[in-house]
PDB file of N, CA and C in Angstrom:
ATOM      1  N   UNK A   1      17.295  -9.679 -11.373  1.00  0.00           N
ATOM      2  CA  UNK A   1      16.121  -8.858 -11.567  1.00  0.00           C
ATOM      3  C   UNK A   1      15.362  -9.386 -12.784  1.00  0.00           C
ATOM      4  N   UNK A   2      13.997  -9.577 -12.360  1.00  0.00           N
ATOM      5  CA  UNK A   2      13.388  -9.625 -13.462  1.00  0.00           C
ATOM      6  C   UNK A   2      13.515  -9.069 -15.055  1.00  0.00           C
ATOM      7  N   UNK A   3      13.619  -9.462 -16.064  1.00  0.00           N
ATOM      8  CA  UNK A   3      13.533  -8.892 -17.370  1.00  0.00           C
ATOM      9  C   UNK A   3      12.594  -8.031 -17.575  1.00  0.00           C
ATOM     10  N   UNK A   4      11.356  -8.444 -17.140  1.00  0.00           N
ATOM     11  CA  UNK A   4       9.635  -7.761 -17.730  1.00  0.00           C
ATOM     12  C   UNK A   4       9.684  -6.249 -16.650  1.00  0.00           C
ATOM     13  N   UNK A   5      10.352  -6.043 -15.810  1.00  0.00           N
ATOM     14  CA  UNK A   5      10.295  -4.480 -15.192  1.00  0.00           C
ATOM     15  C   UNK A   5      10.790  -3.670 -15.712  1.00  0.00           C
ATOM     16  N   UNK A   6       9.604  -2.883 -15.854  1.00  0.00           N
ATOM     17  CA  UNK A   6       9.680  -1.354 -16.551  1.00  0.00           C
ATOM     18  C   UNK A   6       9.602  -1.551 -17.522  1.00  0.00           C
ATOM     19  N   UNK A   7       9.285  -2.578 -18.314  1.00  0.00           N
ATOM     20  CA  UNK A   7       8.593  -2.647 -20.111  1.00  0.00           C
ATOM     21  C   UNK A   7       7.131  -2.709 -20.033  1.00  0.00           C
ATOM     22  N   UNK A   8       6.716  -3.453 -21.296  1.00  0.00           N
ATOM     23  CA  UNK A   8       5.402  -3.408 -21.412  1.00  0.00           C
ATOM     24  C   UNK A   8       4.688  -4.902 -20.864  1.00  0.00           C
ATOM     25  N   UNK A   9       5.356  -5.682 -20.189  1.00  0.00           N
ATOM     26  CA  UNK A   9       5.401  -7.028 -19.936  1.00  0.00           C
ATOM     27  C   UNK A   9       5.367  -6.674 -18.856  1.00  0.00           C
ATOM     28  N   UNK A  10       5.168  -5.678 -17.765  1.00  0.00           N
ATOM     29  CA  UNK A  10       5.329  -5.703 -16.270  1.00  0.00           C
ATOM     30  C   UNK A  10       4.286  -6.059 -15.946  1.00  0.00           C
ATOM     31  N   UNK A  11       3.017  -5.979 -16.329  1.00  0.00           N
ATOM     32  CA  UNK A  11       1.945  -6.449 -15.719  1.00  0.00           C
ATOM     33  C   UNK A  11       2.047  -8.573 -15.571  1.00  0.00           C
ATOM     34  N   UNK A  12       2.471  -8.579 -16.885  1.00  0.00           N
ATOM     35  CA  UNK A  12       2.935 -10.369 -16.794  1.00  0.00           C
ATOM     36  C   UNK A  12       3.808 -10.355 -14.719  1.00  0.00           C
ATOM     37  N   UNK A  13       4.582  -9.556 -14.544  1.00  0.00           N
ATOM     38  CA  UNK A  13       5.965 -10.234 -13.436  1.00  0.00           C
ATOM     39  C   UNK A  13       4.884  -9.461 -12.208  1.00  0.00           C
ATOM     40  N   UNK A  14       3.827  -8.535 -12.167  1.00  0.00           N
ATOM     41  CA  UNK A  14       2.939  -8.175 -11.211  1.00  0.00           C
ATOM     42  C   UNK A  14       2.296  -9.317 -11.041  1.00  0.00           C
ATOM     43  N   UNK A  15       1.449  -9.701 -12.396  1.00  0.00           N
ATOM     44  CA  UNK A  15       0.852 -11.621 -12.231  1.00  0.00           C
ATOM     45  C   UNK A  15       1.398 -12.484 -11.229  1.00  0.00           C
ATOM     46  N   UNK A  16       3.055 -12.446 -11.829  1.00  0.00           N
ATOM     47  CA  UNK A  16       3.317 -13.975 -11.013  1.00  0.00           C
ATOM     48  C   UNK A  16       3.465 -13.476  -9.951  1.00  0.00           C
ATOM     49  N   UNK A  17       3.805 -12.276  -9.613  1.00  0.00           N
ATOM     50  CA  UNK A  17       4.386 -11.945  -8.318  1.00  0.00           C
ATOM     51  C   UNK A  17       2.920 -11.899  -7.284  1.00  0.00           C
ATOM     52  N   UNK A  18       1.993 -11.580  -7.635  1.00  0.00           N
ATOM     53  CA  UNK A  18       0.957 -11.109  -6.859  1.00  0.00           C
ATOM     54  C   UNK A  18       0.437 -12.976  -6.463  1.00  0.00           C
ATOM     55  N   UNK A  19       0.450 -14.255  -7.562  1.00  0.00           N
ATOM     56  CA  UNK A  19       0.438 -15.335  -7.291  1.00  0.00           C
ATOM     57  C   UNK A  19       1.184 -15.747  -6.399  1.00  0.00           C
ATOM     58  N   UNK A  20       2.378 -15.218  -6.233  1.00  0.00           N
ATOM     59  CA  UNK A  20       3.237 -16.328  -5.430  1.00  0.00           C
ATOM     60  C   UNK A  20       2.959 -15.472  -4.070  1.00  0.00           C
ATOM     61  N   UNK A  21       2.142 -14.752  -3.612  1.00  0.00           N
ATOM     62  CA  UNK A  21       2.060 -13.542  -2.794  1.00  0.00           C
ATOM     63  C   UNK A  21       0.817 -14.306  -2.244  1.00  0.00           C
ATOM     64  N   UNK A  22      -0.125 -15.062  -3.094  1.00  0.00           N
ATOM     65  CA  UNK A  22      -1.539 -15.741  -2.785  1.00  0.00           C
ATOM     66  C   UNK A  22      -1.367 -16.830  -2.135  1.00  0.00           C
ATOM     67  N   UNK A  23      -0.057 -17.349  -2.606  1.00  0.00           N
ATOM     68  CA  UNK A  23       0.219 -18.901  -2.383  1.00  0.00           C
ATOM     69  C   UNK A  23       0.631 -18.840  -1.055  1.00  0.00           C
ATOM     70  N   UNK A  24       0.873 -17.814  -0.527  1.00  0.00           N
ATOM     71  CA  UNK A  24       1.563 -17.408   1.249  1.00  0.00           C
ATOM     72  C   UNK A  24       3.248 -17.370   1.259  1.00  0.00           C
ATOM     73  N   UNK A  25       3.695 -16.461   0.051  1.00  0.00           N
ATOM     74  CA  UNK A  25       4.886 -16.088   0.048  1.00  0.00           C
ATOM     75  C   UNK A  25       4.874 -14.669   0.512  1.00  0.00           C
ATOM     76  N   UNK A  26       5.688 -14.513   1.207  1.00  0.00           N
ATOM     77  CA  UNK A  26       6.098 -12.973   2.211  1.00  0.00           C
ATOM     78  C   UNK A  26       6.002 -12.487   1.251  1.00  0.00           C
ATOM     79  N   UNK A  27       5.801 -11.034   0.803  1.00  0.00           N
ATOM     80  CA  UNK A  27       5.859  -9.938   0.055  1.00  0.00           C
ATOM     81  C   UNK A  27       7.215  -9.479  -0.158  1.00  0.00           C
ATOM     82  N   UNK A  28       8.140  -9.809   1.212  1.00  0.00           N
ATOM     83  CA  UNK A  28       9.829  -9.413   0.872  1.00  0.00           C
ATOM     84  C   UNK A  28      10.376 -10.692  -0.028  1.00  0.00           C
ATOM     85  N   UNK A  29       9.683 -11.833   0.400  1.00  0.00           N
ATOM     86  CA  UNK A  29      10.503 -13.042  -0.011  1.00  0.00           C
ATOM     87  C   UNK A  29      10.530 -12.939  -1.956  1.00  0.00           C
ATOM     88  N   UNK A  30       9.328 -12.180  -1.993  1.00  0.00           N
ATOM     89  CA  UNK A  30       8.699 -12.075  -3.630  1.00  0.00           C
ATOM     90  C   UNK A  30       9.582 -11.207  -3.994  1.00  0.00           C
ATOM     91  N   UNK A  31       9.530  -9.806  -3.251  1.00  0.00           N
ATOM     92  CA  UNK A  31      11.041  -8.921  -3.914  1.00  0.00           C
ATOM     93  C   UNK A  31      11.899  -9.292  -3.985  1.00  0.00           C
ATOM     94  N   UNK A  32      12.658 -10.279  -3.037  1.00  0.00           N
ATOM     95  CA  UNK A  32      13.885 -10.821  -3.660  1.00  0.00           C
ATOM     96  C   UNK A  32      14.054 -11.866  -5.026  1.00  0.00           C
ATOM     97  N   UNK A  33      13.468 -12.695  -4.738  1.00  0.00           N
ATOM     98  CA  UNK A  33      12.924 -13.473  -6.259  1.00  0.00           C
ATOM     99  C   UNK A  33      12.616 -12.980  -7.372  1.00  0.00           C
ATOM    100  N   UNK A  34      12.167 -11.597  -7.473  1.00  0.00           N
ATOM    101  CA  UNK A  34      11.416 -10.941  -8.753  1.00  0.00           C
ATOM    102  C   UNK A  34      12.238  -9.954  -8.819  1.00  0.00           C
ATOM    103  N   UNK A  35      12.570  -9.511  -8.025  1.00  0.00           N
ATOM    104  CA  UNK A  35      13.387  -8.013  -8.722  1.00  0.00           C
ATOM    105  C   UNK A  35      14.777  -8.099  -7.478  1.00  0.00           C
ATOM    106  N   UNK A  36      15.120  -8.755  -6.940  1.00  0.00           N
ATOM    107  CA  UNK A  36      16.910  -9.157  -7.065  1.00  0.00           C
ATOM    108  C   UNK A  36      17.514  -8.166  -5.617  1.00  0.00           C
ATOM    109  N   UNK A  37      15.945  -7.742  -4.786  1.00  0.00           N
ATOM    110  CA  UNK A  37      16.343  -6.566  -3.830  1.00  0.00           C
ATOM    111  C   UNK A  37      16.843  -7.706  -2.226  1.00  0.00           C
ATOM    112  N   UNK A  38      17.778  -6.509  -2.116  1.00  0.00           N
ATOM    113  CA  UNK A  38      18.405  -7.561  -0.654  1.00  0.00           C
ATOM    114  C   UNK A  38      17.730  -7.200   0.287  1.00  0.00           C
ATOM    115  N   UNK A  39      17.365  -5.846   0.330  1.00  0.00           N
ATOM    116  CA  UNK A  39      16.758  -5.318   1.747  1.00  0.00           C
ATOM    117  C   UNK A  39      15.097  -4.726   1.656  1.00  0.00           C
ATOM    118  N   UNK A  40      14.491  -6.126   0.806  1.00  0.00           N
ATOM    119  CA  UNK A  40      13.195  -5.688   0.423  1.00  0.00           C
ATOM    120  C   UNK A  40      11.930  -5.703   1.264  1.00  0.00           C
ATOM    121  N   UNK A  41      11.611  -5.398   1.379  1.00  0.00           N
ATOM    122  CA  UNK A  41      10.130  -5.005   2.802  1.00  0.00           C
ATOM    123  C   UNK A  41       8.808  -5.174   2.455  1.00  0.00           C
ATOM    124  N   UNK A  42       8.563  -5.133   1.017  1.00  0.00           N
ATOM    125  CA  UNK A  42       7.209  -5.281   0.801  1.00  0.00           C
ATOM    126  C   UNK A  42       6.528  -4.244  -0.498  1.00  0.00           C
ATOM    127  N   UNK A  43       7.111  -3.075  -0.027  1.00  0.00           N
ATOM    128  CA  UNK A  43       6.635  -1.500  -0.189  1.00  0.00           C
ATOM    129  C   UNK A  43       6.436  -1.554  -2.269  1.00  0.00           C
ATOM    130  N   UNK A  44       7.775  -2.319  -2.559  1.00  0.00           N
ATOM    131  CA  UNK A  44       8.153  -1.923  -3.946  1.00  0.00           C
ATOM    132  C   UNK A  44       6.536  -3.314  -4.471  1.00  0.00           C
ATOM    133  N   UNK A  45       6.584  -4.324  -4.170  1.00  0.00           N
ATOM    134  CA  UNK A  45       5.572  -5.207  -4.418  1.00  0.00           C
ATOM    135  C   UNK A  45       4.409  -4.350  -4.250  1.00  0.00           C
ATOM    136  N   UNK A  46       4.144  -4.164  -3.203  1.00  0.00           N
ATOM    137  CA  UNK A  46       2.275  -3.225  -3.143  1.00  0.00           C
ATOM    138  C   UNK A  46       2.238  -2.444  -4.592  1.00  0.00           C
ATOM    139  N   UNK A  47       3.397  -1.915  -4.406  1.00  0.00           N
ATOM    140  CA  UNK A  47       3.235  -0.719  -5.877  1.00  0.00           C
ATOM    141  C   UNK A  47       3.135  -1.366  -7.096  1.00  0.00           C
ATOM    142  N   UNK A  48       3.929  -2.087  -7.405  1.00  0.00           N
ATOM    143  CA  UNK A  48       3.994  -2.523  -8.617  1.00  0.00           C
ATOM    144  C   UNK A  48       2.440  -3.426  -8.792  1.00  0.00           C
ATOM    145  N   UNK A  49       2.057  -4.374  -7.789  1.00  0.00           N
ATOM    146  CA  UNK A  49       1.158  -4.882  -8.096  1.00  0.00           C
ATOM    147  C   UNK A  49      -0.801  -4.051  -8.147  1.00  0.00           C
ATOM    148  N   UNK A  50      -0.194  -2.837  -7.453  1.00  0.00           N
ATOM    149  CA  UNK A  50      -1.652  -1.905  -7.527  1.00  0.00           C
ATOM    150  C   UNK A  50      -1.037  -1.253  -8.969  1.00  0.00           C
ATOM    151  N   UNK A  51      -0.366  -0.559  -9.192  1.00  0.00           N
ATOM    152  CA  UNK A  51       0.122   0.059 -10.138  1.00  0.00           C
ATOM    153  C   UNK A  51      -0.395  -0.845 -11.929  1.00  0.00           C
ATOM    154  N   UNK A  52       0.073  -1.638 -11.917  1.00  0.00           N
ATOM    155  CA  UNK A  52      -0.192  -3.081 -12.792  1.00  0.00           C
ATOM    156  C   UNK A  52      -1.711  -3.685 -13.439  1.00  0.00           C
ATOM    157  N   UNK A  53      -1.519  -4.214 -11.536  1.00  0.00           N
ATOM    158  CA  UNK A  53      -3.362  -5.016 -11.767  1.00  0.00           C
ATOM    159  C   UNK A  53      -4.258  -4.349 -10.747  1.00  0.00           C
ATOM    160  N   UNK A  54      -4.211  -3.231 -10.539  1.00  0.00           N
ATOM    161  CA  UNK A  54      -5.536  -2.424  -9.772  1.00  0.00           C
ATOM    162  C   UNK A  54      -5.576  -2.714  -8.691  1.00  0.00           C
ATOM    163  N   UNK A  55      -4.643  -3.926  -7.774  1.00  0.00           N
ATOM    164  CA  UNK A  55      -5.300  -4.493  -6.165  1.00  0.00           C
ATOM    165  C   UNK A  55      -4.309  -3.759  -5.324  1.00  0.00           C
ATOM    166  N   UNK A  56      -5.030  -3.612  -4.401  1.00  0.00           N
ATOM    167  CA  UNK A  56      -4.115  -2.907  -3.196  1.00  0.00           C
ATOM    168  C   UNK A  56      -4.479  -4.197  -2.186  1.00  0.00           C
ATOM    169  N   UNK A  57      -2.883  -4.163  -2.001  1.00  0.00           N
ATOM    170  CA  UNK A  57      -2.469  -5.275  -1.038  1.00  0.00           C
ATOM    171  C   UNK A  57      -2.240  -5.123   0.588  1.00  0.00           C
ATOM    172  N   UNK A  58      -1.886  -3.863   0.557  1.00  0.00           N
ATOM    173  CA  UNK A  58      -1.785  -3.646   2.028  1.00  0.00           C
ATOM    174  C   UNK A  58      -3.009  -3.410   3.200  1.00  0.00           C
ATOM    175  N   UNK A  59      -3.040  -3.783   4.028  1.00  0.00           N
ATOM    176  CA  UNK A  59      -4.091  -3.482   5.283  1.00  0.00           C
ATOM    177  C   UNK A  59      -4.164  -2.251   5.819  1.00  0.00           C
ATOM    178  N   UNK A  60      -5.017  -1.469   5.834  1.00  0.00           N
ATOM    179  CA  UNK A  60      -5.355  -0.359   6.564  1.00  0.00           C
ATOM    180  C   UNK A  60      -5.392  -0.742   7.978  1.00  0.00           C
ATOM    181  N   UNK A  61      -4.832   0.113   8.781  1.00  0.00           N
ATOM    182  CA  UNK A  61      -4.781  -0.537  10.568  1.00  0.00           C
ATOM    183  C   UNK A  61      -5.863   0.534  10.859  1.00  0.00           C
ATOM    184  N   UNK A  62      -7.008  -0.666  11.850  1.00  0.00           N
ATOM    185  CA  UNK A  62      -8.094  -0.035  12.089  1.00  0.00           C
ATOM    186  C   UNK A  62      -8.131   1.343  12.465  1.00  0.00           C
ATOM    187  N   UNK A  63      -6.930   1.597  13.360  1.00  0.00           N
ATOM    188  CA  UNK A  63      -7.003   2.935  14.093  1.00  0.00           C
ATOM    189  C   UNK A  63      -6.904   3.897  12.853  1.00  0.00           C
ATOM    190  N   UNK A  64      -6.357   3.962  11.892  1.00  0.00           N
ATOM    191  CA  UNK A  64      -6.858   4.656  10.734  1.00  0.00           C
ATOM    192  C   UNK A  64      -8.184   4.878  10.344  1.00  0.00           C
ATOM    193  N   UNK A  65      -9.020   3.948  10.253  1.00  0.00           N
ATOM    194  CA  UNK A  65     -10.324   3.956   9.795  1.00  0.00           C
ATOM    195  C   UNK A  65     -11.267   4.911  10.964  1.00  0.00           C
ATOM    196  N   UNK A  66     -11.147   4.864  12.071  1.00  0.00           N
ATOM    197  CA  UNK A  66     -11.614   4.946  12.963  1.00  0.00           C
ATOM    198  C   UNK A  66     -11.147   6.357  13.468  1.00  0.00           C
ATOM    199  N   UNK A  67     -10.149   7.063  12.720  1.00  0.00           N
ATOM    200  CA  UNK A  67      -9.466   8.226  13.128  1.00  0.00           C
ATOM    201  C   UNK A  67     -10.102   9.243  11.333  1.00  0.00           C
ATOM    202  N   UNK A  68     -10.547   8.899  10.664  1.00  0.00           N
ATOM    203  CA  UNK A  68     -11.313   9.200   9.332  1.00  0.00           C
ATOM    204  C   UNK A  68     -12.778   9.228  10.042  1.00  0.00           C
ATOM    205  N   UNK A  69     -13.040   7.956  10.587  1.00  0.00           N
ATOM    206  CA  UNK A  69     -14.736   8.510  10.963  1.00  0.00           C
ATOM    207  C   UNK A  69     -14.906   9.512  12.528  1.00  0.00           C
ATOM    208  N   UNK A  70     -14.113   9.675  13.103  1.00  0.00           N
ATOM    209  CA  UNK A  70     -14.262  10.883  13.993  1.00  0.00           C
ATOM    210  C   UNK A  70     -13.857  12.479  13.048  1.00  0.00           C
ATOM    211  N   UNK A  71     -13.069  12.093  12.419  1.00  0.00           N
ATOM    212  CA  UNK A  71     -12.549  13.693  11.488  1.00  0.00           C
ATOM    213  C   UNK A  71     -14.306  13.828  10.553  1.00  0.00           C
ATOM    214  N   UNK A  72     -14.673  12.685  10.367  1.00  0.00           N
ATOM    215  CA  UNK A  72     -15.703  13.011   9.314  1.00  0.00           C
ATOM    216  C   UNK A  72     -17.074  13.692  10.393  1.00  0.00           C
ATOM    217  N   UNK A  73     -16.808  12.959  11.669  1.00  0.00           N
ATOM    218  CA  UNK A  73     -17.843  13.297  12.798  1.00  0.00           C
ATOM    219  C   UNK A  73     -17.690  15.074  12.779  1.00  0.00           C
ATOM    220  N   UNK A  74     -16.814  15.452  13.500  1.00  0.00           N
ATOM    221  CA  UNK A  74     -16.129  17.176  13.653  1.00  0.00           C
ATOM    222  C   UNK A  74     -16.761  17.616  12.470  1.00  0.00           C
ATOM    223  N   UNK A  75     -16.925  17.534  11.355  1.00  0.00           N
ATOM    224  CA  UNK A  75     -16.732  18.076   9.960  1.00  0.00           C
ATOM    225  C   UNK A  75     -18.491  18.458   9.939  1.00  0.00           C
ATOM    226  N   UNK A  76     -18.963  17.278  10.396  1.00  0.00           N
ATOM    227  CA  UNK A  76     -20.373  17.137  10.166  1.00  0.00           C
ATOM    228  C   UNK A  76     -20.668  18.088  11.276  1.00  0.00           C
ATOM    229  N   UNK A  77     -20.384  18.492  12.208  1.00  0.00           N
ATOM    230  CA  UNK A  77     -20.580  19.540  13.074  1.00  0.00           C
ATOM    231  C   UNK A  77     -19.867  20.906  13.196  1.00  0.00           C
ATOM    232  N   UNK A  78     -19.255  20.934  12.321  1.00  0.00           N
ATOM    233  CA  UNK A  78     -18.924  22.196  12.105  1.00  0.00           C
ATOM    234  C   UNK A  78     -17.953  22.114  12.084  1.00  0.00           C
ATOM    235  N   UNK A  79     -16.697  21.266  12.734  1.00  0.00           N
ATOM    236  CA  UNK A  79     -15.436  22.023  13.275  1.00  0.00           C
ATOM    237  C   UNK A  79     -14.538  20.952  12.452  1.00  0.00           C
ATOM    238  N   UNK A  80     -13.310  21.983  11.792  1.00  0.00           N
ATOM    239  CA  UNK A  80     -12.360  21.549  11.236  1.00  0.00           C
ATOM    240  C   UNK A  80     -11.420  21.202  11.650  1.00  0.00           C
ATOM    241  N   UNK A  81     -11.010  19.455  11.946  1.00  0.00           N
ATOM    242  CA  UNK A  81      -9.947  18.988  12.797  1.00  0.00           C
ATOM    243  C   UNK A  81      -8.912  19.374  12.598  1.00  0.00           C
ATOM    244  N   UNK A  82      -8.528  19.772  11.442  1.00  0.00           N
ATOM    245  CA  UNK A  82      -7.066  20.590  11.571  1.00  0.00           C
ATOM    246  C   UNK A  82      -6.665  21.967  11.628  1.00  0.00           C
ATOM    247  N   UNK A  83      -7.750  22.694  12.331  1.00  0.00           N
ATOM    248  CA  UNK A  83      -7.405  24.044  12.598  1.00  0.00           C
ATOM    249  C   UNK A  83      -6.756  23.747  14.070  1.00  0.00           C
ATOM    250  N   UNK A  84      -5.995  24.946  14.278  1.00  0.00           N
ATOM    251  CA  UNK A  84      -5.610  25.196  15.853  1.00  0.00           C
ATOM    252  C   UNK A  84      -6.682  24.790  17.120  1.00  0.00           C
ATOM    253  N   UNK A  85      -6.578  24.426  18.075  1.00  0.00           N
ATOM    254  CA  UNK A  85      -7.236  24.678  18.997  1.00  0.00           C
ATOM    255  C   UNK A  85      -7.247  25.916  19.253  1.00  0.00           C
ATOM    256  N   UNK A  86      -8.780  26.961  19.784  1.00  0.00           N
ATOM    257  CA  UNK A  86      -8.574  28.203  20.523  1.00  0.00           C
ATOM    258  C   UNK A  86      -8.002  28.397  21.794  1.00  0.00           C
ATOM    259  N   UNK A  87      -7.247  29.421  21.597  1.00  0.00           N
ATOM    260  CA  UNK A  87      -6.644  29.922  22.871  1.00  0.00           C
ATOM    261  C   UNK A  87      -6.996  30.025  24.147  1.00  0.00           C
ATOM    262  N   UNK A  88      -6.359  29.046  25.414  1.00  0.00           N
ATOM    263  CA  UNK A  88      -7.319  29.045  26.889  1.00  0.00           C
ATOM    264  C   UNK A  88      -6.791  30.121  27.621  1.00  0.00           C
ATOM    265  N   UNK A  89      -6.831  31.028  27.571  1.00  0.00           N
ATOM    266  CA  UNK A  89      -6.533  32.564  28.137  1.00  0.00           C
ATOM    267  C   UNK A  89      -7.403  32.918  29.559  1.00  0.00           C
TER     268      UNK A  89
END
């Protein structure tokens, strides 16, 4: 495991890590190298490197975006997507 995690030097091991992340190193391959994790996925890198240096690394999947601009559609017309549907009686 890195030395510089969780001191005041973490933004330095976000640096290299977010570099070797540019260079087209997997995001797991970087957790294992930087902080010593066996069963690393990505998740702990996004954080540390938004957390650190301000960038968010991960991709929004369109169907997200696209599920925000219909909720924003409803809203603009009145109706609040997360109330109940009314009752078909």
């Amino acid at each position: 495991m890195d030395p510089r995690l969780g001191t005041a030097d973490e933004h330095l091991l976000a640096r290299d890590m977010y570099h070797e992340w540019l260079n087209g190193v997997p995001k797991s391959v970087v957790e294992q190298r930087f902080l010593g994790t066996s069963r690393a996925h990505g998740k702990r890198f996004s954080t540390i490197v938004r957390n650190q240096l301000g960038i968010d690394t991960e991709k929004q999947h369109p169907l997200v975006a696209e599920n925000e601009r219909l909720r924003r559609l409803l809203r603009g017309h009145g109706i609040n997507p997360d109330s109940d549907p009314p009752d078909q009686a």
